[in-house]
Protein backbone atom coordinates (compact mmCIF):
# COMPACT_ATOMS: atom_id res chain seq x y z
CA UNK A 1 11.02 -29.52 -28.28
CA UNK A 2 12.65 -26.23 -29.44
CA UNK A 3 13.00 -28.15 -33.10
CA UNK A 4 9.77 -28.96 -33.23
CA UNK A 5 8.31 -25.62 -32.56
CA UNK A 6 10.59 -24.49 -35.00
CA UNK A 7 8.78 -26.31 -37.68
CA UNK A 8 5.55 -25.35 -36.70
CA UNK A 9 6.48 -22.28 -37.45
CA UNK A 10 6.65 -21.15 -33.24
CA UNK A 11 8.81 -18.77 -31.88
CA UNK A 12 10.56 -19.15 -28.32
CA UNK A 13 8.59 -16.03 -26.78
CA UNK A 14 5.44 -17.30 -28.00
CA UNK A 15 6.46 -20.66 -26.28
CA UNK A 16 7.92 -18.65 -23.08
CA UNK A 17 5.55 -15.64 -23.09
CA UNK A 18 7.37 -14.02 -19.63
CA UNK A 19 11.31 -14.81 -21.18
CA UNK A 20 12.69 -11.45 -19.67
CA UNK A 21 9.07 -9.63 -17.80
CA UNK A 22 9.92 -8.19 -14.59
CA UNK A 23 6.73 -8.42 -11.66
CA UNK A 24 7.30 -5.30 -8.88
CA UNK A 25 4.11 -6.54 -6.99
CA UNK A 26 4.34 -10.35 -5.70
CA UNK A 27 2.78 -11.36 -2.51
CA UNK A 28 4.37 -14.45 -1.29
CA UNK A 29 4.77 -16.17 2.53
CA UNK A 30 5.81 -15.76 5.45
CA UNK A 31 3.23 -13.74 5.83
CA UNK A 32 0.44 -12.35 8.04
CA UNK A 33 -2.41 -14.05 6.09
CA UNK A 34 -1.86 -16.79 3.80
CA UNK A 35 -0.59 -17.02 0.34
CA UNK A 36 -0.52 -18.94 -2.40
CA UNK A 37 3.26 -19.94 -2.60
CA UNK A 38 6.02 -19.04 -0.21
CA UNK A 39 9.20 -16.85 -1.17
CA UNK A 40 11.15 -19.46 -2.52
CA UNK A 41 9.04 -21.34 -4.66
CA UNK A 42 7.58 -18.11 -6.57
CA UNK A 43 11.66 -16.96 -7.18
CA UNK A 44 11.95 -20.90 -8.72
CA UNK A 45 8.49 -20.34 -10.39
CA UNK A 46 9.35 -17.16 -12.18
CA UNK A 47 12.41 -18.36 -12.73
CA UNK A 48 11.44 -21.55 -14.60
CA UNK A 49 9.03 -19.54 -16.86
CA UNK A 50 11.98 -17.24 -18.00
CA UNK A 51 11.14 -14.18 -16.03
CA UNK A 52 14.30 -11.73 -15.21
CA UNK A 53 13.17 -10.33 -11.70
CA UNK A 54 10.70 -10.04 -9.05
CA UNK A 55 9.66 -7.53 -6.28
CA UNK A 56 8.72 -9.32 -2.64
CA UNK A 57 5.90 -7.23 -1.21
CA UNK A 58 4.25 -7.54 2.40
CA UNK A 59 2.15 -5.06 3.50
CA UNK A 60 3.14 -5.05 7.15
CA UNK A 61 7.04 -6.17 6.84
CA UNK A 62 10.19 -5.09 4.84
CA UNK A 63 11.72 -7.59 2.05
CA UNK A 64 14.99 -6.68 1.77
CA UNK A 65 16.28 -9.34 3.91
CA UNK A 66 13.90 -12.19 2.52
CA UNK A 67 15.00 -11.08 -0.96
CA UNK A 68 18.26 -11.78 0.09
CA UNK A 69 18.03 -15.31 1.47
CA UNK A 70 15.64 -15.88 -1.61
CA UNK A 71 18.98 -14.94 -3.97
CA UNK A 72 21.08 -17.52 -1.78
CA UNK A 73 18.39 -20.07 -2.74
CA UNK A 74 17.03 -19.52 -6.34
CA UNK A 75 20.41 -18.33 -8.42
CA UNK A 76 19.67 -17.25 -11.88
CA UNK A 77 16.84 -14.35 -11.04
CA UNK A 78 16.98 -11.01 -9.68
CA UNK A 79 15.04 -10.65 -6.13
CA UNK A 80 14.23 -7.37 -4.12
CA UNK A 81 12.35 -6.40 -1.47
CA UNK A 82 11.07 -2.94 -0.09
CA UNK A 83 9.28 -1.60 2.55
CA UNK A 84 5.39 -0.70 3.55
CA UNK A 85 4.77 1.87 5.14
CA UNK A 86 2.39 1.10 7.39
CA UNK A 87 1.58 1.06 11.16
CA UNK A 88 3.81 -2.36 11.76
CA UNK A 89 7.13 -0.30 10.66
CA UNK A 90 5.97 3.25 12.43
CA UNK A 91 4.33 4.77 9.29
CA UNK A 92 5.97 7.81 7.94
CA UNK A 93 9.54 6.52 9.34
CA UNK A 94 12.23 7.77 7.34
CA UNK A 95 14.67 5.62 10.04
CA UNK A 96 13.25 2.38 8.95
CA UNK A 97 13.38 3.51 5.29
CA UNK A 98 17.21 4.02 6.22
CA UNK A 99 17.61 1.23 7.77
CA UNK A 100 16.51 -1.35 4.94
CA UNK A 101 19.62 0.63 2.62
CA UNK A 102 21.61 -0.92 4.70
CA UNK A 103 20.07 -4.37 5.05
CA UNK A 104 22.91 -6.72 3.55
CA UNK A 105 23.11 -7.16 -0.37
CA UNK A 106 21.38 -3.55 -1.20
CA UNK A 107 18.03 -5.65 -2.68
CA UNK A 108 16.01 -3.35 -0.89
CA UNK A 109 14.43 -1.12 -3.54
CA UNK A 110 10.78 -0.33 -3.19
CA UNK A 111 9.55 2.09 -0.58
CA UNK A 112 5.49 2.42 -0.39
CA UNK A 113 3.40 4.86 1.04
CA UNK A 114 1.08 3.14 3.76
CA UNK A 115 -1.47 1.02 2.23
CA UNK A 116 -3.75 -0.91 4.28
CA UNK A 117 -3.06 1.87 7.05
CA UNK A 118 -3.39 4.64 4.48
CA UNK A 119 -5.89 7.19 5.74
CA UNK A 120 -7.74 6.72 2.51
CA UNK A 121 -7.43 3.05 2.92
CA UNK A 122 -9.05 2.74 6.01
CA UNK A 123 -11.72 5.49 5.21
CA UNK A 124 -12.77 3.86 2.00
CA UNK A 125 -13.05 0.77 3.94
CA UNK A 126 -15.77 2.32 6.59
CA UNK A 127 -12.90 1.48 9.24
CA UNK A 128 -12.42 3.19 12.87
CA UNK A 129 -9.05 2.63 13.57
CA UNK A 130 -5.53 4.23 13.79
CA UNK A 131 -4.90 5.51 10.31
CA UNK A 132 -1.47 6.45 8.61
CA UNK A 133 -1.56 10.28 7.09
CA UNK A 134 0.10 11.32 4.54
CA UNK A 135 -0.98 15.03 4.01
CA UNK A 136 -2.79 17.45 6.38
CA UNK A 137 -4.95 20.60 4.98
CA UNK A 138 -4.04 19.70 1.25
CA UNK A 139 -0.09 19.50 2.01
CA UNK A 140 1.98 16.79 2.68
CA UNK A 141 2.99 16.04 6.11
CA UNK A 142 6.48 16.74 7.28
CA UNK A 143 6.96 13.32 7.90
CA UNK A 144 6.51 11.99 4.35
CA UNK A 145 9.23 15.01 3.39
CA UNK A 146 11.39 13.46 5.52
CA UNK A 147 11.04 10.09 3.80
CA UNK A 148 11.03 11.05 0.32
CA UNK A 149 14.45 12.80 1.14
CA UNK A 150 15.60 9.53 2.48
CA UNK A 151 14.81 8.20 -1.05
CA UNK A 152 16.00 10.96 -2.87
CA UNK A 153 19.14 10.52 -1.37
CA UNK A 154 19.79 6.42 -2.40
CA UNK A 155 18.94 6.42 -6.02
CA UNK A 156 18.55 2.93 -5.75
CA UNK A 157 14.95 3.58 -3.96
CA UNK A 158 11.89 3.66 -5.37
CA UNK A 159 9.10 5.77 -3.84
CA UNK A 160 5.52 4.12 -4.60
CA UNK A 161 2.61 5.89 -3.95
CA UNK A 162 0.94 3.10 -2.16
CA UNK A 163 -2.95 3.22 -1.07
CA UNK A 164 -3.36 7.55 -1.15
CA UNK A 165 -5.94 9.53 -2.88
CA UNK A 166 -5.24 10.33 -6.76
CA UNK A 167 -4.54 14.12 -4.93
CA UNK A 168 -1.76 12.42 -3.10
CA UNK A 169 -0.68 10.70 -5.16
CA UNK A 170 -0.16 13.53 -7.59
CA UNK A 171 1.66 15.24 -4.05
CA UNK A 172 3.65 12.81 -3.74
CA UNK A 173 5.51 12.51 -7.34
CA UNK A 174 5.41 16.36 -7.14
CA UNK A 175 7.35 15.91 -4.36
CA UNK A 176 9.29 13.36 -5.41
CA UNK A 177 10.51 15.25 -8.47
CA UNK A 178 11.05 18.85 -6.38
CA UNK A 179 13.41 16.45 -3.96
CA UNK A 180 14.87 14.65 -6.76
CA UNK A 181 13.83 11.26 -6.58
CA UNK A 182 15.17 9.04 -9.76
CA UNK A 183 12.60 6.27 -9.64
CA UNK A 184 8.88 6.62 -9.05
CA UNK A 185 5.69 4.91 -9.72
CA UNK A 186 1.89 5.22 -8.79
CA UNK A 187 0.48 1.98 -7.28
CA UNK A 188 -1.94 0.17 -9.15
CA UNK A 189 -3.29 3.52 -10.41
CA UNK A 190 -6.76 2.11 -11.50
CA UNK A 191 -7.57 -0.44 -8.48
CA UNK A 192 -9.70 0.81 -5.75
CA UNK A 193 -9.01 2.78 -3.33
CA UNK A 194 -6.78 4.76 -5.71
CA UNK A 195 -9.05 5.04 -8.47
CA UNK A 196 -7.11 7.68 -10.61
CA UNK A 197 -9.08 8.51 -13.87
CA UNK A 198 -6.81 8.74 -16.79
CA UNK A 199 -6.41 12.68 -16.96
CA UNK A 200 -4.86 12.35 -13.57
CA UNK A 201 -2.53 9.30 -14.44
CA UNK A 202 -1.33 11.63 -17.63
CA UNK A 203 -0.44 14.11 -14.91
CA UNK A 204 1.93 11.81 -12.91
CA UNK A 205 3.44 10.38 -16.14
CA UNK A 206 4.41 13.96 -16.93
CA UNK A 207 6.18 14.53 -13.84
CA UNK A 208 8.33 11.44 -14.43
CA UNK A 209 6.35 8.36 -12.44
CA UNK A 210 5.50 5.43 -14.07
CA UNK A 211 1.77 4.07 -13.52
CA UNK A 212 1.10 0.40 -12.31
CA UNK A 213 -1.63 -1.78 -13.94
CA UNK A 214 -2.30 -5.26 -11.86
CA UNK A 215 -3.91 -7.63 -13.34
CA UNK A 216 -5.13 -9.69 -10.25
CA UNK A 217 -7.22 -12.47 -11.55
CA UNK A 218 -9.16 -11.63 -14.62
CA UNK A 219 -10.74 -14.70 -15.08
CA UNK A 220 -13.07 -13.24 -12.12
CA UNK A 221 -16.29 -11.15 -11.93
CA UNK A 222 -15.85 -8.15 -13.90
CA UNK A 223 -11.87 -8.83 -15.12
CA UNK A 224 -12.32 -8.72 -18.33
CA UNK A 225 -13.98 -5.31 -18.66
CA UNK A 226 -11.53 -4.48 -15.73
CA UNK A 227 -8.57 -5.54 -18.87
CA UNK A 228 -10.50 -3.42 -21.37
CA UNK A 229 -10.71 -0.42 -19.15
CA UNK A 230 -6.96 -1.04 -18.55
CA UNK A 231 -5.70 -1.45 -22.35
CA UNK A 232 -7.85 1.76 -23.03
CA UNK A 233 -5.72 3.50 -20.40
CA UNK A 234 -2.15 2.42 -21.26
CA UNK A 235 -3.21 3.30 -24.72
CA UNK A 236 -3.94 7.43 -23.71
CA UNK A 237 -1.22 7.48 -20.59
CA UNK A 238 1.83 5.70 -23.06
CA UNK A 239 3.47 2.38 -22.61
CA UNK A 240 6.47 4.68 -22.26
CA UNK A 241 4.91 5.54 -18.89
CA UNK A 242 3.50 2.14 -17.68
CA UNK A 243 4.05 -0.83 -15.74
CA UNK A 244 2.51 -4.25 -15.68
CA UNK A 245 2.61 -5.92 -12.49
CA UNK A 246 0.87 -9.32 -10.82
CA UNK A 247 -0.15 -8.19 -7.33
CA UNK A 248 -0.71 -11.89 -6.71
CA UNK A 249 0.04 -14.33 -4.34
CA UNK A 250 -3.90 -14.67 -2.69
CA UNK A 251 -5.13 -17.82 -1.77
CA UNK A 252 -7.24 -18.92 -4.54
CA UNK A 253 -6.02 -16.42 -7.28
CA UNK A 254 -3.49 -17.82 -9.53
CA UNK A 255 0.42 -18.14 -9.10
CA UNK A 256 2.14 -14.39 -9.40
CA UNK A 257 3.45 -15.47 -13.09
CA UNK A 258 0.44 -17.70 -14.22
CA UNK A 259 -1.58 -14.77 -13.61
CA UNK A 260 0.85 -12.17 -15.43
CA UNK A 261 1.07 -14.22 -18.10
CA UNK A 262 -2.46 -14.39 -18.17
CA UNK A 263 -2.72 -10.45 -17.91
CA UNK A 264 -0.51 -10.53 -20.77
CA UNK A 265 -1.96 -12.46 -23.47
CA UNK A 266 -5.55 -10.22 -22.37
CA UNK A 267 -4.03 -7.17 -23.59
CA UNK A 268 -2.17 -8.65 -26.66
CA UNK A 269 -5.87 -9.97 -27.28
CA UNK A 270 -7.14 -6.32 -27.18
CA UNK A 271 -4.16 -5.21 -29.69
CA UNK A 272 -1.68 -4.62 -27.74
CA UNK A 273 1.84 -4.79 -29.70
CA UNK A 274 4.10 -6.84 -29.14
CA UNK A 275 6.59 -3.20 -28.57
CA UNK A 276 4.13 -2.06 -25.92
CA UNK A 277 4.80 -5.03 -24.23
CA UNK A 278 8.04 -5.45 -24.08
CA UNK A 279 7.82 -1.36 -22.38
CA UNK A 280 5.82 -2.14 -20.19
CA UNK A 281 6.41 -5.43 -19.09
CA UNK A 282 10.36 -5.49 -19.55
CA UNK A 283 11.97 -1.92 -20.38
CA UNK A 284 10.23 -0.10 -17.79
CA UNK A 285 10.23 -2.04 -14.92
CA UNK A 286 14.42 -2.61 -15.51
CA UNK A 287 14.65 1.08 -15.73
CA UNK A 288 12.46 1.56 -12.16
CA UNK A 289 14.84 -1.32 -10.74
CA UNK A 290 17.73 0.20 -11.91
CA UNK A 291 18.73 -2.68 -14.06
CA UNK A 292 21.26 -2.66 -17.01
């Protein structure tokens, strides 16, 4: 096969378009709602399509244990967890954030700030219900102090900015930076209910966070303008500065790597160079992982 597409004239990435791309945002079973593809199979997936790592996300439970059972099962890719900050873990608990550092194998790496319990979360959505806060009269809460120290002091951890306001969000990698923090990155800056404009994504660039675009499914109402709004973005902010990620694993969307690879070939299609892409969808994420 490789001979062939040799003499066409093929190269191996063009064959293998995720050989070496790194996804932070997978959403994978067990989990409270259904998903596409458990665990396992979306470690072998990636792994058969050439991909160096994944990140296991659940909104409501840590990873760092289900990474490592997933590493026990699928050698040959890199698999770590994190933890959500949300009402299922105690919120703003720098314990549990602790805790997971300690969880065997170290794969624990991501730490977000609440998301479907954020207070903006829940008040975008028109919701009544127990909220998660993050700041209180335009300052952060002592609480999320207390957990960004907790990250600040394993420089394995990553703090994410999870389902805040752009303000926060901008508070938090502030933050971050004043406590020290090595790794940071705004969570899909663009996607509602973040909804950072660009002038505001420049600003957490500048203070040393990278920014998140998901691609989701694109082949969806409104994804391709969604992709051109996106490629216009990573364009002003710097691929130095930016992430690509999947945040799949929905019933009904594609597979986390389909749909990256998918996201992938959009942007080439909108100029994208081949450079930018190996930032953003290789260099960077290794550097936020601490990789080699």
């Amino acid at each position: 096969m490789l001979v062939v597409s040799l003499a066409l004239g093929l190269t191996v990435s063009a064959q293998r378009p995720l050989d070496g791309v790194i996804d932070i945002h997978v959403h994978s079973a067990p989990d409270n709602v259904e998903r596409s593809i458990d665990s396992i199979d979306v470690a072998k997936l990636a792994r058969d399509r050439g991909m160096r790592a994944i990140v296991l996300k659940s909104h409501y439970e840590p990873t760092a244990t289900m990474a490592f059972i997933v590493r026990k099962e699928v050698p040959g890719i890199d698999v770590f967890g994190g933890i959500d900050l949300n009402l299922s873990v105690g919120g703003m608990n720098a314990v549990a954030v602790e805790h997971m550092t300690q969880v065997t194998g170290g794969y624990g790496r991501l730490v977000w700030m609440s998301t479907f319990d954020a207070e903006n979360q829940v008040r975008y959505s028109k919701e009544n219900r127990p909220f998660v806060r993050v700041s209180k009269d335009g300052q952060l809460v002592q609480e999320v102090k207390d957990v960004i120290s907790v990250i600040a002091k394993h420089p394995q951890l990553v703090l994410a900015t999870g389902h805040v306001t752009p303000e926060e969000g901008l508070m938090l990698v502030r933050e971050g930076k004043r406590q020290g923090v090595k790794h940071m990155v705004v969570t899909h800056a663009m996607q509602a209910p973040v909804l950072m404009n660009v002038a505001e994504m420049q600003a957490a660039a500048k203070e040393g966070a990278f920014v998140e675009f998901v691609g989701g499914s694109i082949a969806g109402r409104g994804g391709q303008a969604r992709v051109d709004s996106y490629a216009d973005a990573i364009n002003k902010v710097g691929a130095e500065s930016c992430i690509l990620a999947s945040d799949l694993g929905q019933k009904n969307n594609p597979l986390p790597p389909d749909g990256l690879a998918d996201f992938i070939a959009a942007l080439r299609m909108r100029g994208m160079t081949s450079a930018q892409i190996d930032l953003i969808a290789k260099r960077n994420p290794a550097r936020l992982l601490d990789l080699p």
